[in-house]
C-alpha atoms as a PDB file:
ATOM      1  CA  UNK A   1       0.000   0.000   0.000  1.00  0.00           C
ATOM      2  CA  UNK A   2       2.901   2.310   0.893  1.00  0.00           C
ATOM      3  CA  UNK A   3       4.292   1.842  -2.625  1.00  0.00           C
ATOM      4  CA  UNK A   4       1.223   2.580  -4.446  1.00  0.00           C
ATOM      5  CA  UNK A   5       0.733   5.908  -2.355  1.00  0.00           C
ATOM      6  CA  UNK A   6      -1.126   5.341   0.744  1.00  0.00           C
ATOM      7  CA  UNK A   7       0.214   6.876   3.689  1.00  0.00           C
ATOM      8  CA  UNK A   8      -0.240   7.560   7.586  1.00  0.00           C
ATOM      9  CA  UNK A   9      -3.466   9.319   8.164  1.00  0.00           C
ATOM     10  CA  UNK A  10      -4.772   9.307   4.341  1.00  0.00           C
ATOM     11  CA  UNK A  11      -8.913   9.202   4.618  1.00  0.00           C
ATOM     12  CA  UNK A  12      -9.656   5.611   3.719  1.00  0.00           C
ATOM     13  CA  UNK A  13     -11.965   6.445   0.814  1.00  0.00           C
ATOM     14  CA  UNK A  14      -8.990   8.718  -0.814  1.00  0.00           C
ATOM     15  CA  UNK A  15      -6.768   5.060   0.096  1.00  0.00           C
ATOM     16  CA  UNK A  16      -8.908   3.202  -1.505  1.00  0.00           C
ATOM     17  CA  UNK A  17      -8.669   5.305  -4.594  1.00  0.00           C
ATOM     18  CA  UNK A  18      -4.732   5.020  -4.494  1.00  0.00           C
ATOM     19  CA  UNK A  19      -4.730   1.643  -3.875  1.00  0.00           C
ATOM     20  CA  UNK A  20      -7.747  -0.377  -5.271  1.00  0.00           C
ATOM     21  CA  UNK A  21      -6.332  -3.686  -3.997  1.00  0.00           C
ATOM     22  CA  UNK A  22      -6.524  -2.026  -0.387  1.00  0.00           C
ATOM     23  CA  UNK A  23      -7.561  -4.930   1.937  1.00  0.00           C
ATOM     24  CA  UNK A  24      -8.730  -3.116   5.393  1.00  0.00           C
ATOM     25  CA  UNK A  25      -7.758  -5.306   8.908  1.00  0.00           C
ATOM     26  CA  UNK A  26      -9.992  -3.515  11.519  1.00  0.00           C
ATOM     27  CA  UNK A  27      -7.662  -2.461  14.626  1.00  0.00           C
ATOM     28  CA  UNK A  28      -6.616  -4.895  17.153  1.00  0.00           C
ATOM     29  CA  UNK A  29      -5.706  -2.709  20.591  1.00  0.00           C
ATOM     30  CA  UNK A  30      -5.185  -5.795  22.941  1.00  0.00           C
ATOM     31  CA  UNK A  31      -2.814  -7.319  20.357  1.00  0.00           C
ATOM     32  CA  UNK A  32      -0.703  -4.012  19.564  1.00  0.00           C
ATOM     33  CA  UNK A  33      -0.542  -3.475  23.532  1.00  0.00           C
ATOM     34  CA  UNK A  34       1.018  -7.154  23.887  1.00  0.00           C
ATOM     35  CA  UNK A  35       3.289  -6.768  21.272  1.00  0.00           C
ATOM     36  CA  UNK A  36       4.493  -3.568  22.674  1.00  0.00           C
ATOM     37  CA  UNK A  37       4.684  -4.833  26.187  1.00  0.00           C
ATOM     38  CA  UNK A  38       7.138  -7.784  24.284  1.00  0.00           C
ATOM     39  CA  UNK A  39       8.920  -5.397  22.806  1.00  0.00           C
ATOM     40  CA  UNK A  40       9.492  -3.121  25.920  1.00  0.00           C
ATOM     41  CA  UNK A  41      10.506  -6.123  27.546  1.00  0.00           C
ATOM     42  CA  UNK A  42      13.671  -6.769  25.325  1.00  0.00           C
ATOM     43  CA  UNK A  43      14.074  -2.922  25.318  1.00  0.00           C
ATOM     44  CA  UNK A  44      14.645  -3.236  28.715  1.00  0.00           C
ATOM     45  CA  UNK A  45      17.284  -5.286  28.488  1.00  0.00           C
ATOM     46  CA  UNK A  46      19.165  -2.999  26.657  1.00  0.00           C
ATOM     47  CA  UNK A  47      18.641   0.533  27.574  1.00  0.00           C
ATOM     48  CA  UNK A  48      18.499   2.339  31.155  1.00  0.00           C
ATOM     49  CA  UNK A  49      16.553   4.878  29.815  1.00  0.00           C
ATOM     50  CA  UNK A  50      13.417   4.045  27.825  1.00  0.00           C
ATOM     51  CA  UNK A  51      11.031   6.948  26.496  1.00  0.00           C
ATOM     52  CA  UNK A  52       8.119   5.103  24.931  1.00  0.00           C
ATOM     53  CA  UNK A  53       6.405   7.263  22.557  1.00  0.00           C
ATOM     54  CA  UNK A  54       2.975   4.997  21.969  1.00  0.00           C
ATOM     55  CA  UNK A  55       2.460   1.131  20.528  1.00  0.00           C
ATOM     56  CA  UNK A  56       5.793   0.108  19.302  1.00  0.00           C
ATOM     57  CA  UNK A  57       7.916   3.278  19.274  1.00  0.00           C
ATOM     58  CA  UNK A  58      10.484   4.103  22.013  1.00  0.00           C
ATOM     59  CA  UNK A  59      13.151   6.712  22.109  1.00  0.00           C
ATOM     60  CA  UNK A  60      15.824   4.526  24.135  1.00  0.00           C
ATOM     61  CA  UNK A  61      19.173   6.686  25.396  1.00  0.00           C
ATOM     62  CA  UNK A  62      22.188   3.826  25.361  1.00  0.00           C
ATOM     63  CA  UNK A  63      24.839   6.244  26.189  1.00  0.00           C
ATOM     64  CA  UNK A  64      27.384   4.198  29.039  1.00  0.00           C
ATOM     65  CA  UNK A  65      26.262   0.677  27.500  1.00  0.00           C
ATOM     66  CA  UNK A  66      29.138   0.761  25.199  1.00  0.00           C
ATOM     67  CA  UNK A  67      31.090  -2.257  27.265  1.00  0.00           C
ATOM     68  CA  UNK A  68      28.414  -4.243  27.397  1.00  0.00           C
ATOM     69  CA  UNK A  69      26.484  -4.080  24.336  1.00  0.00           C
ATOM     70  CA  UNK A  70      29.012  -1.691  21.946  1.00  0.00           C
ATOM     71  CA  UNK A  71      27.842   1.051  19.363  1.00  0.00           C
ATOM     72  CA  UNK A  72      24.954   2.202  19.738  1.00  0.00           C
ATOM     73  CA  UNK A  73      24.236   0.858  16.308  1.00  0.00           C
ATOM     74  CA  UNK A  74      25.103  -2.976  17.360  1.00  0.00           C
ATOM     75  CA  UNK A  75      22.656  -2.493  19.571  1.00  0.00           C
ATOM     76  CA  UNK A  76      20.430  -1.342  17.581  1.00  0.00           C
ATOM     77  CA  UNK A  77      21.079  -4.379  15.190  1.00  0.00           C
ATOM     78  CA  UNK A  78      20.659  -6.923  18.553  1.00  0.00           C
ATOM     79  CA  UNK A  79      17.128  -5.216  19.500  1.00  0.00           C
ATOM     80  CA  UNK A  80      16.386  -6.192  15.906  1.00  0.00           C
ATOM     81  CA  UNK A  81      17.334  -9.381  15.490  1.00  0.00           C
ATOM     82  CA  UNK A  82      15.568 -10.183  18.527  1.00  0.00           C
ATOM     83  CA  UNK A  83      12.015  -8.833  18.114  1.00  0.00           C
ATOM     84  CA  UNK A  84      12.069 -10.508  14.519  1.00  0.00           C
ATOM     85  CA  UNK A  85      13.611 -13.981  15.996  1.00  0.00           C
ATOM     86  CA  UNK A  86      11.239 -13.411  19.050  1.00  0.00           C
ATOM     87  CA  UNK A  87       8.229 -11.453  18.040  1.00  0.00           C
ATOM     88  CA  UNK A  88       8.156 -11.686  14.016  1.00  0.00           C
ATOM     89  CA  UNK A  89       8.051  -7.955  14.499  1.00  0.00           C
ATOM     90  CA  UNK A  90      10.168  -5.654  12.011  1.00  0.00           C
ATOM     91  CA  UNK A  91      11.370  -2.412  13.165  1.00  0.00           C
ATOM     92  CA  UNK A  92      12.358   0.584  11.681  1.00  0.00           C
ATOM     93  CA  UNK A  93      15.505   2.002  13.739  1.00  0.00           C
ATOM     94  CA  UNK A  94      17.286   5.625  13.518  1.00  0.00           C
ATOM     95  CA  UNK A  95      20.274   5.796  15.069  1.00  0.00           C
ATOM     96  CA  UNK A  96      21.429   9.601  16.261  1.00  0.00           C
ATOM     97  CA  UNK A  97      22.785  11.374  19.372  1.00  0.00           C
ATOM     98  CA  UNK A  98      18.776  12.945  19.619  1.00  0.00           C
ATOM     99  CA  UNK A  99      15.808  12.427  19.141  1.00  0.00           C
ATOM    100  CA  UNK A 100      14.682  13.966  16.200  1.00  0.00           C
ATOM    101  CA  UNK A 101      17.166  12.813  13.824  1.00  0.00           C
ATOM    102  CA  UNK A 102      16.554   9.288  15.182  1.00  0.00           C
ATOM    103  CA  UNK A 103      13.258   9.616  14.198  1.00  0.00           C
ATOM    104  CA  UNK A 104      13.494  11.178  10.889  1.00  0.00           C
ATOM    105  CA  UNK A 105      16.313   7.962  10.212  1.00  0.00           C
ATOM    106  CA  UNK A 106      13.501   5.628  11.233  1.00  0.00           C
ATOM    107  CA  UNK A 107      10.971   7.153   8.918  1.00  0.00           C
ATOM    108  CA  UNK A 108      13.735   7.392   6.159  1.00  0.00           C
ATOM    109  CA  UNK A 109      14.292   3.904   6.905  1.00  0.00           C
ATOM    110  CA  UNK A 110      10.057   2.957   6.541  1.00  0.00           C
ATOM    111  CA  UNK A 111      10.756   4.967   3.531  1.00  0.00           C
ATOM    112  CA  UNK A 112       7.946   6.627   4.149  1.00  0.00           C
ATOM    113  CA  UNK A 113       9.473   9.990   2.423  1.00  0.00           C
ATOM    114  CA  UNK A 114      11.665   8.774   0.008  1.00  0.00           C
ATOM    115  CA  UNK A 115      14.864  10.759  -1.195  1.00  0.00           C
ATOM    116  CA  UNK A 116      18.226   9.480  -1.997  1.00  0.00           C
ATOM    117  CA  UNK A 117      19.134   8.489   1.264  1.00  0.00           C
ATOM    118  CA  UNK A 118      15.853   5.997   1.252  1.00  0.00           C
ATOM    119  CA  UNK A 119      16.581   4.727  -1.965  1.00  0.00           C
ATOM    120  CA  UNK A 120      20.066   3.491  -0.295  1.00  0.00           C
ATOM    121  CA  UNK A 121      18.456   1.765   2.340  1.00  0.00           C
ATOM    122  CA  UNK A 122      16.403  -0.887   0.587  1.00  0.00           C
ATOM    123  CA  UNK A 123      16.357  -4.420   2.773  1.00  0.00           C
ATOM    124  CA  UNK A 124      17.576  -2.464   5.704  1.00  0.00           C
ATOM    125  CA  UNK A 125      16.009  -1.845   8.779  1.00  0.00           C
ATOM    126  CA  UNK A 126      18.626   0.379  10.360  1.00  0.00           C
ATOM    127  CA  UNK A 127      20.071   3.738  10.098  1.00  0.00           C
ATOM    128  CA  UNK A 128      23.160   5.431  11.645  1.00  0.00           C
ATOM    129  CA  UNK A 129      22.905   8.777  11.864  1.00  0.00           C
ATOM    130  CA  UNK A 130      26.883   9.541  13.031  1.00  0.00           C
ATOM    131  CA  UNK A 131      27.594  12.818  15.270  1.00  0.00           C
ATOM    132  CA  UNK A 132      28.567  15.604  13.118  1.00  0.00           C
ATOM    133  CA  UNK A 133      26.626  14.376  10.038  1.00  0.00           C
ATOM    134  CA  UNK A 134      23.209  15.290  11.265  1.00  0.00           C
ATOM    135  CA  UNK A 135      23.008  18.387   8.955  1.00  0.00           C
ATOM    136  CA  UNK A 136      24.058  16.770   6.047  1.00  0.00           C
ATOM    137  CA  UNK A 137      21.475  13.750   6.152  1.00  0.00           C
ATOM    138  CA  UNK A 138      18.734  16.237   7.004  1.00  0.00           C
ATOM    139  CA  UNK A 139      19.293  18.882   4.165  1.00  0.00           C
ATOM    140  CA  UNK A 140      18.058  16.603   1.117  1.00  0.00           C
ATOM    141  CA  UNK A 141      15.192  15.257   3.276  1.00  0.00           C
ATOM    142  CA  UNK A 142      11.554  16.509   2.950  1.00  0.00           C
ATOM    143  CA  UNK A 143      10.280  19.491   5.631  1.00  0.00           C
ATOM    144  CA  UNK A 144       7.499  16.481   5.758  1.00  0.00           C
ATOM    145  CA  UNK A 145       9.801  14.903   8.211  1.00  0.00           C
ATOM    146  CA  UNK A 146       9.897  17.420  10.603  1.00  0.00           C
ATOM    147  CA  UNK A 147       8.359  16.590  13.715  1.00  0.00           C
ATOM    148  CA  UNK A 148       4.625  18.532  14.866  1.00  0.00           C
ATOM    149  CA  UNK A 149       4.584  21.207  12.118  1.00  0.00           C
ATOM    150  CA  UNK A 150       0.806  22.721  12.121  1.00  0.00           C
ATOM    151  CA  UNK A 151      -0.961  22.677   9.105  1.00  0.00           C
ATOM    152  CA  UNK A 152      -0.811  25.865   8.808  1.00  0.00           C
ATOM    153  CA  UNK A 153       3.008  26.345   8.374  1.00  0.00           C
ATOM    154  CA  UNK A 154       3.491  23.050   6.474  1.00  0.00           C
ATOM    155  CA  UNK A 155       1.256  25.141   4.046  1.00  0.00           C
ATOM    156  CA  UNK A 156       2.820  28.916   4.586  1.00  0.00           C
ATOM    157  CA  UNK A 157       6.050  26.310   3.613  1.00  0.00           C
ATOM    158  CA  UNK A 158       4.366  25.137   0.545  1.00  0.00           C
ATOM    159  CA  UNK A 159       3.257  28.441  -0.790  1.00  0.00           C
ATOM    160  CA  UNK A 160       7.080  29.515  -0.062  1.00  0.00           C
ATOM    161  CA  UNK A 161       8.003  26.635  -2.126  1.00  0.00           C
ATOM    162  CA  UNK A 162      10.235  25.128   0.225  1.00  0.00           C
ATOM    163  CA  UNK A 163      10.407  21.509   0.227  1.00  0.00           C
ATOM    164  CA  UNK A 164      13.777  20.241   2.092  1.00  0.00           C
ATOM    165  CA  UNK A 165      15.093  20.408   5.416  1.00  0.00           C
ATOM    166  CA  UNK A 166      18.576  21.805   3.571  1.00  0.00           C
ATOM    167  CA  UNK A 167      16.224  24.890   2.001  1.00  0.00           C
ATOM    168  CA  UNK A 168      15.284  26.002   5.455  1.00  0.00           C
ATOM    169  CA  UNK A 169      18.981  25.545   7.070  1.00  0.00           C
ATOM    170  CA  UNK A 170      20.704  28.287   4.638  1.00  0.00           C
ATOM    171  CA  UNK A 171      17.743  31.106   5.828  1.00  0.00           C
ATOM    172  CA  UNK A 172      18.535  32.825   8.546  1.00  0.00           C
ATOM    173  CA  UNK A 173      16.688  32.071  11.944  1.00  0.00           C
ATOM    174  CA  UNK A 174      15.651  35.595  12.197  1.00  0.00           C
ATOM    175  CA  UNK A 175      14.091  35.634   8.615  1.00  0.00           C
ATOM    176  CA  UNK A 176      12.631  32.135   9.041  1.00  0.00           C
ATOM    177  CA  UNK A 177      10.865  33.784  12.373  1.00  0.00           C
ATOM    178  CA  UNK A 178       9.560  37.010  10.758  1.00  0.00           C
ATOM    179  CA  UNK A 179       7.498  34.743   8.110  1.00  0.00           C
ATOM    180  CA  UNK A 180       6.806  31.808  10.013  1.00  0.00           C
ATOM    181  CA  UNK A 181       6.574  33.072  13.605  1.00  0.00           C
ATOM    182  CA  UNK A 182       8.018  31.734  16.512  1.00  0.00           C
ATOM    183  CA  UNK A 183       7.637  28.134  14.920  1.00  0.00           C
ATOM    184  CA  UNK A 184      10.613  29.450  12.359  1.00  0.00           C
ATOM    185  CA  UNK A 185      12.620  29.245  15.207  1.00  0.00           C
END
């Protein structure tokens, strides 16, 4: 369905459209709150600091795990392993030193957004997001991918015709906050 255009939060009937093969599951609460509860529990394992952010996401902080587990990113690749061996559950994991470039690597990584660095990334379920490259994998992504933009500005952004992360890092803060407010900032 993702391939043929349906995305998070499209109206069914306009899904339906994109997708005609579109076969609708009706939503199972007591089985997404198991499988998160089994995949907190090997989580827990792993991180000392677990910020769940609803069924199935987590933001986890592994920093002072290195002896035990390693890079961040082998951890990564052990939580993994595990909920697919354990759980038949795939994840989608961004690796980065915060939290919103780990989660714009995990929804490059659903390839949910496309762009080159999605297109890289096929049969892979993680991303590593080093320190001091943050900028650089950001700029060619879409502004889609930032995090609890209103409507509003995602559209004062369209009319602007400003499409990538990297087209909003070369304008100044101040001039981004006279258009768009204190959400420029």
């Amino acid at each position: 369905a993702r391939i043929a255009g349906v995305t998070r939060g499209m109206p069914v009937s306009k899904a339906k459209k994109v997708c005609p093969d579109l076969i609708l599951c009706p939503p199972n609460p007591r089985l997404y709150a198991q499988a998160s509860r089994a995949l907190h529990e090997i989580l827990d394992r792993y991180a000392p600091v677990i910020e769940p952010k609803g069924y199935g996401h987590a933001y986890l902080d592994v920093t002072g795990t290195g002896r035990l587990f390693g890079r961040a990113i082998d951890v990564a690749a052990k939580i993994d392993r595990e909920a697919r061996d354990r759980l038949s559950l795939p994840l989608a994991v961004g690796v980065a030193q915060n939290k919103l470039v780990s989660e714009a690597a995990s929804e490059v990584v659903k390839g949910r957004l496309g762009g080159e660095a999605a297109r890289r990334l096929v049969g892979t379920s993680l991303l590593d997001v080093p320190v001091g490259d943050e900028e650089s994998f950001l700029a060619p992504q879409s502004v889609e991918l930032l995090p609890d933009l209103e409507d509003s500005t995602r559209e004062r952004l369209d009319d602007y015709q400003l499409e990538l992360i990297g087209e909003l890092q070369v304008i100044d803060e101040r001039a981004l906050a006279a258009v768009f407010g204190p959400a420029g900032r």
